[in-house]
N, C-alpha and C. Protein backbone atom coordinates (compact mmCIF):
# COMPACT_ATOMS: atom_id res chain seq x y z
N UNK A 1 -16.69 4.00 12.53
CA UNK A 1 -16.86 4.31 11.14
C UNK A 1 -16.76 3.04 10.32
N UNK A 2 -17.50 3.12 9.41
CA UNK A 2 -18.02 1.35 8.52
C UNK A 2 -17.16 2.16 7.08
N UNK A 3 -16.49 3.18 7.03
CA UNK A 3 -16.01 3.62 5.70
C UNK A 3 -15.23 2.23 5.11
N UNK A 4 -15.50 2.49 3.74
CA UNK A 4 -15.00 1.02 2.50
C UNK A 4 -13.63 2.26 2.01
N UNK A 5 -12.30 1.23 2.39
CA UNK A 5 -11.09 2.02 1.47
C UNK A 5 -11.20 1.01 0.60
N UNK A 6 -10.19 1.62 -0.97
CA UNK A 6 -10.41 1.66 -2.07
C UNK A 6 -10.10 0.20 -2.74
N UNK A 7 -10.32 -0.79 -3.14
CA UNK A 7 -9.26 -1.99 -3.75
C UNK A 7 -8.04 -1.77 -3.92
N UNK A 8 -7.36 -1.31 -4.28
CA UNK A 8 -6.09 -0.75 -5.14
C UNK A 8 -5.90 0.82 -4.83
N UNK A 9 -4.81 0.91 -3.49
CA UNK A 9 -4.32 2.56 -3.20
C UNK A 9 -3.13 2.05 -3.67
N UNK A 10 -2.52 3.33 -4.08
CA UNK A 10 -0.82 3.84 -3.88
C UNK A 10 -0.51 4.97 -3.01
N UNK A 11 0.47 4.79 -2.24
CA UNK A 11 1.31 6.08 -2.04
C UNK A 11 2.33 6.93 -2.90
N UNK A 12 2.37 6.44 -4.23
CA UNK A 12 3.13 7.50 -5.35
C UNK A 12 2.29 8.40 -5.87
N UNK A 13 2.65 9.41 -5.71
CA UNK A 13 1.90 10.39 -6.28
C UNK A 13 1.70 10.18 -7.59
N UNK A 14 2.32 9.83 -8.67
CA UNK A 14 2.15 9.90 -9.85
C UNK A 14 1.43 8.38 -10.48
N UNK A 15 1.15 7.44 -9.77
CA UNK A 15 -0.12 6.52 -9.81
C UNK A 15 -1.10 6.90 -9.81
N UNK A 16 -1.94 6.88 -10.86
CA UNK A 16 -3.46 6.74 -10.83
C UNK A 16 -3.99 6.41 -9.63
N UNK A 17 -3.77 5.70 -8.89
CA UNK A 17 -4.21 4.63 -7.74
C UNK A 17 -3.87 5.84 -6.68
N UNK A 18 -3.28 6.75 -6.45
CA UNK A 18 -3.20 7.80 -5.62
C UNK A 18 -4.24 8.57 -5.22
N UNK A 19 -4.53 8.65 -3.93
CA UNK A 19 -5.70 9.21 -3.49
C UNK A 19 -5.52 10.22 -1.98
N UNK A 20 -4.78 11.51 -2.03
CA UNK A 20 -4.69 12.05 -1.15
C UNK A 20 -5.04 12.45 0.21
N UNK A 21 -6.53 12.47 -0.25
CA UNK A 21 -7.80 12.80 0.93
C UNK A 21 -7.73 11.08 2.16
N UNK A 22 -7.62 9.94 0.93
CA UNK A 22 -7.92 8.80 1.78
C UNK A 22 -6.41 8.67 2.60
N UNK A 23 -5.21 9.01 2.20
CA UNK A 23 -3.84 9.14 2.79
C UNK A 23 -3.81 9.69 4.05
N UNK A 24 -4.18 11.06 3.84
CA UNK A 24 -4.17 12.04 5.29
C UNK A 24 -4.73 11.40 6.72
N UNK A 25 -5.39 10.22 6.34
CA UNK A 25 -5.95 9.27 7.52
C UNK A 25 -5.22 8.37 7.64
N UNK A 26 -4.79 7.66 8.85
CA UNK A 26 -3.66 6.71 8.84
C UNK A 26 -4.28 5.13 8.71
N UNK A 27 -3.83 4.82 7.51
CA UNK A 27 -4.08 3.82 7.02
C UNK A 27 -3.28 2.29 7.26
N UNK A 28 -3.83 1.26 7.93
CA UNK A 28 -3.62 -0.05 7.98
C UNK A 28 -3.40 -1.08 7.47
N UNK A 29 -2.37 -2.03 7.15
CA UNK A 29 -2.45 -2.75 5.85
C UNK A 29 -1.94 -4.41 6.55
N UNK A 30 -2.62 -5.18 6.28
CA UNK A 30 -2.02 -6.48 7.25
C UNK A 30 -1.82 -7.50 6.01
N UNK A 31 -0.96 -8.00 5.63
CA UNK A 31 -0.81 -9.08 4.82
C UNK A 31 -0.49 -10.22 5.67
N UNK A 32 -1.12 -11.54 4.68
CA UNK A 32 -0.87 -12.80 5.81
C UNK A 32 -0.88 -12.60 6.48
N UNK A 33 -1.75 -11.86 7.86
CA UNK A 33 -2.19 -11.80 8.89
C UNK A 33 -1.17 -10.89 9.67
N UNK A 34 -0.07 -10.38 9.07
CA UNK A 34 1.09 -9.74 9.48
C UNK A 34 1.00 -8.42 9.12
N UNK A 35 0.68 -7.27 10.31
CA UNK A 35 1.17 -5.74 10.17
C UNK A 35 2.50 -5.28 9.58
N UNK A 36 1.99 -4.58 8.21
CA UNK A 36 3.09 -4.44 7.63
C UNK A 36 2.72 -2.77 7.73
N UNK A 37 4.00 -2.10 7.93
CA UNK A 37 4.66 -0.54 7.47
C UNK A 37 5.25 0.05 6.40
N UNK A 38 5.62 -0.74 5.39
CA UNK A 38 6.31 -0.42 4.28
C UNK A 38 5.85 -0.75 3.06
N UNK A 39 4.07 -0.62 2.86
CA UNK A 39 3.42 -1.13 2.26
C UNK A 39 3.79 0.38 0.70
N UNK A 40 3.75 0.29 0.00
CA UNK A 40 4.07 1.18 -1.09
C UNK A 40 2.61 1.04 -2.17
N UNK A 41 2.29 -0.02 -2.41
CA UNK A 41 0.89 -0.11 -2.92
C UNK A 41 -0.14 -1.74 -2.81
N UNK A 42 -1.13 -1.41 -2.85
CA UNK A 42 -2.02 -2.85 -2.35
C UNK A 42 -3.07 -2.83 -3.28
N UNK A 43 -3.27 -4.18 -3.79
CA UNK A 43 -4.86 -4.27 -4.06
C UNK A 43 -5.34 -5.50 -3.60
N UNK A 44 -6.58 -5.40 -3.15
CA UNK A 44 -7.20 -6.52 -2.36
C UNK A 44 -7.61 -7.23 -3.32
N UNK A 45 -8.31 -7.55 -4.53
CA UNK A 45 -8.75 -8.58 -5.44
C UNK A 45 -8.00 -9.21 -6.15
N UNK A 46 -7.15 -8.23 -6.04
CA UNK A 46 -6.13 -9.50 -7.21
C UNK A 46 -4.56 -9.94 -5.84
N UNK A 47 -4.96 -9.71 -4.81
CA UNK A 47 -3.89 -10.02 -3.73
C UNK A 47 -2.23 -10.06 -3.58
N UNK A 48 -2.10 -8.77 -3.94
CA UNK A 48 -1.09 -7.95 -3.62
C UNK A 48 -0.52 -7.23 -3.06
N UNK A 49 0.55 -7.05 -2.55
CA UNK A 49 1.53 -5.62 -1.96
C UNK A 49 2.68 -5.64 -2.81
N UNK A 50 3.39 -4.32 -3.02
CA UNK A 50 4.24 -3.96 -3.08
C UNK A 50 4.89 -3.16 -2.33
N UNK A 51 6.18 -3.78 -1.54
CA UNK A 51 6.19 -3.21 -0.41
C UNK A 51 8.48 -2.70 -0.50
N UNK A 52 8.64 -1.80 -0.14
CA UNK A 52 9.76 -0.90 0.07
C UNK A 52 10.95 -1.70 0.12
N UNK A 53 11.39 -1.91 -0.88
CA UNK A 53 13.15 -3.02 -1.16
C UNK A 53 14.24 -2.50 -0.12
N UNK A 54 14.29 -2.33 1.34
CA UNK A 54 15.89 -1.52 2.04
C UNK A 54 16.01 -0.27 1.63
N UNK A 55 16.61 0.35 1.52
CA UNK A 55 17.57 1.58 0.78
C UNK A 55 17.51 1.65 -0.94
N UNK A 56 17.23 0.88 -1.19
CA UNK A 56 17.72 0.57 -2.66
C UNK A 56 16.96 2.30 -3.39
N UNK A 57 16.91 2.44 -4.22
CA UNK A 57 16.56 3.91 -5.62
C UNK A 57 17.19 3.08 -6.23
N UNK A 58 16.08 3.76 -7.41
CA UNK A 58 16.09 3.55 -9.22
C UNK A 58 16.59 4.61 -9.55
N UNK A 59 17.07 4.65 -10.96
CA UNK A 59 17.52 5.65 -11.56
C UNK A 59 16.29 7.38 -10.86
N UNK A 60 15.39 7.37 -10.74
CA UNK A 60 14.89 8.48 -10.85
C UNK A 60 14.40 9.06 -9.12
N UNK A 61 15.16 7.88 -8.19
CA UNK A 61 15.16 8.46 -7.13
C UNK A 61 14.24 7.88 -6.14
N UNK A 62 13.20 7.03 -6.94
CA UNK A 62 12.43 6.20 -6.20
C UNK A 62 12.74 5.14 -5.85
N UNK A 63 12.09 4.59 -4.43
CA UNK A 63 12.49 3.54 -3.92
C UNK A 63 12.34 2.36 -4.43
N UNK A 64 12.93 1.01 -4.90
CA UNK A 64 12.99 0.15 -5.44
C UNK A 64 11.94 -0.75 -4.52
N UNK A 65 11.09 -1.71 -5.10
CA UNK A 65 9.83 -2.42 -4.38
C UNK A 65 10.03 -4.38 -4.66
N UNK A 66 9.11 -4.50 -4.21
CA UNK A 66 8.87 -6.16 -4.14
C UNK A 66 7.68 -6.53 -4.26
N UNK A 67 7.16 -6.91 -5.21
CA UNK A 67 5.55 -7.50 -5.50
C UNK A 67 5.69 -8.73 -4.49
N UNK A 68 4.74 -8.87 -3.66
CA UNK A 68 4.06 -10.20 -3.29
C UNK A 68 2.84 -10.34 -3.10
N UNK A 69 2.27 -11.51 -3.33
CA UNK A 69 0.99 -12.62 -3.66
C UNK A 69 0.58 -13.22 -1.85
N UNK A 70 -0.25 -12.09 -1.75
CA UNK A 70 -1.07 -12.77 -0.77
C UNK A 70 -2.60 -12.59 -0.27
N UNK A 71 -2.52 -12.63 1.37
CA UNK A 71 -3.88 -11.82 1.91
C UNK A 71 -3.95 -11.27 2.12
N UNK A 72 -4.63 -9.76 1.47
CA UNK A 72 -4.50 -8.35 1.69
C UNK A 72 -5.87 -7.92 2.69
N UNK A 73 -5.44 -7.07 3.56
CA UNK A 73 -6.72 -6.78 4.77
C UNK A 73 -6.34 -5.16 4.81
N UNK A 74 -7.39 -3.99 4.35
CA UNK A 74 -6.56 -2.89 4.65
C UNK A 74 -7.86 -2.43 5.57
N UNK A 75 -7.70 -1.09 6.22
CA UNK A 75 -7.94 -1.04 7.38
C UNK A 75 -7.72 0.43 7.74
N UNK A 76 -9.13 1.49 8.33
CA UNK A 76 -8.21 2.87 9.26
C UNK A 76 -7.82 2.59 10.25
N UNK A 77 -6.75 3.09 11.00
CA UNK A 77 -6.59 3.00 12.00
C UNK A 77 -7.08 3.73 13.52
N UNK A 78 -7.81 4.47 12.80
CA UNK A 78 -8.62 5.43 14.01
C UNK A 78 -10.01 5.18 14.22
C-alpha cells in the first residue's frame, strides 16, 4: 500500500489533528532515525514530536509532553 498519512496527526481526541479511521491502523513514527512509541503528536513539515513526559498529568488528567525539533518519518506498519 503507497497510502500518504497526514502531515500533522494527534492521538488526543480533542485536537483537530485527530483522525480516528487513520488510528485504528497501527501507525509508525521514527524520529532521528530512532523508533519511537510514545509519540503523542507529529508533524512532518515543520519537524516535530511531541512525545509522553513519564507519569507526569496536568491538572485535567492528561499526560504531560515534550516538544522536540527533528526528523519526522511516519509510516503504517502493516
Amino acid at each position: 500500500m503507497t497510502e500518504q498519512l497526514p502531515d500533522r496527526l494527534s492521538t488526543d481526541q480533542n485536537s483537530p489533528f485527530f483522525n480516528g479511521e487513520i488510528l485504528q491502523r497501527e501507525v509508525g513514527i521514527r524520529f532521528n532515525g530512532v523508533e519511537k512509541t510514545n509519540v503523542e503528536e507529529y508533524c512532518i513539515s515543520e519537524g516535530w514530536v511531541r512525545l509522553v513526559a513519564g507519569n507526569a498529568k496536568d491538572r485535567r488528567g492528561n499526560p504531560m509532553t515534550v516538544k522536540l525539533k527533528g526528523t519526522v518519518e511516519a509510516y503504517y506498519k502493516d
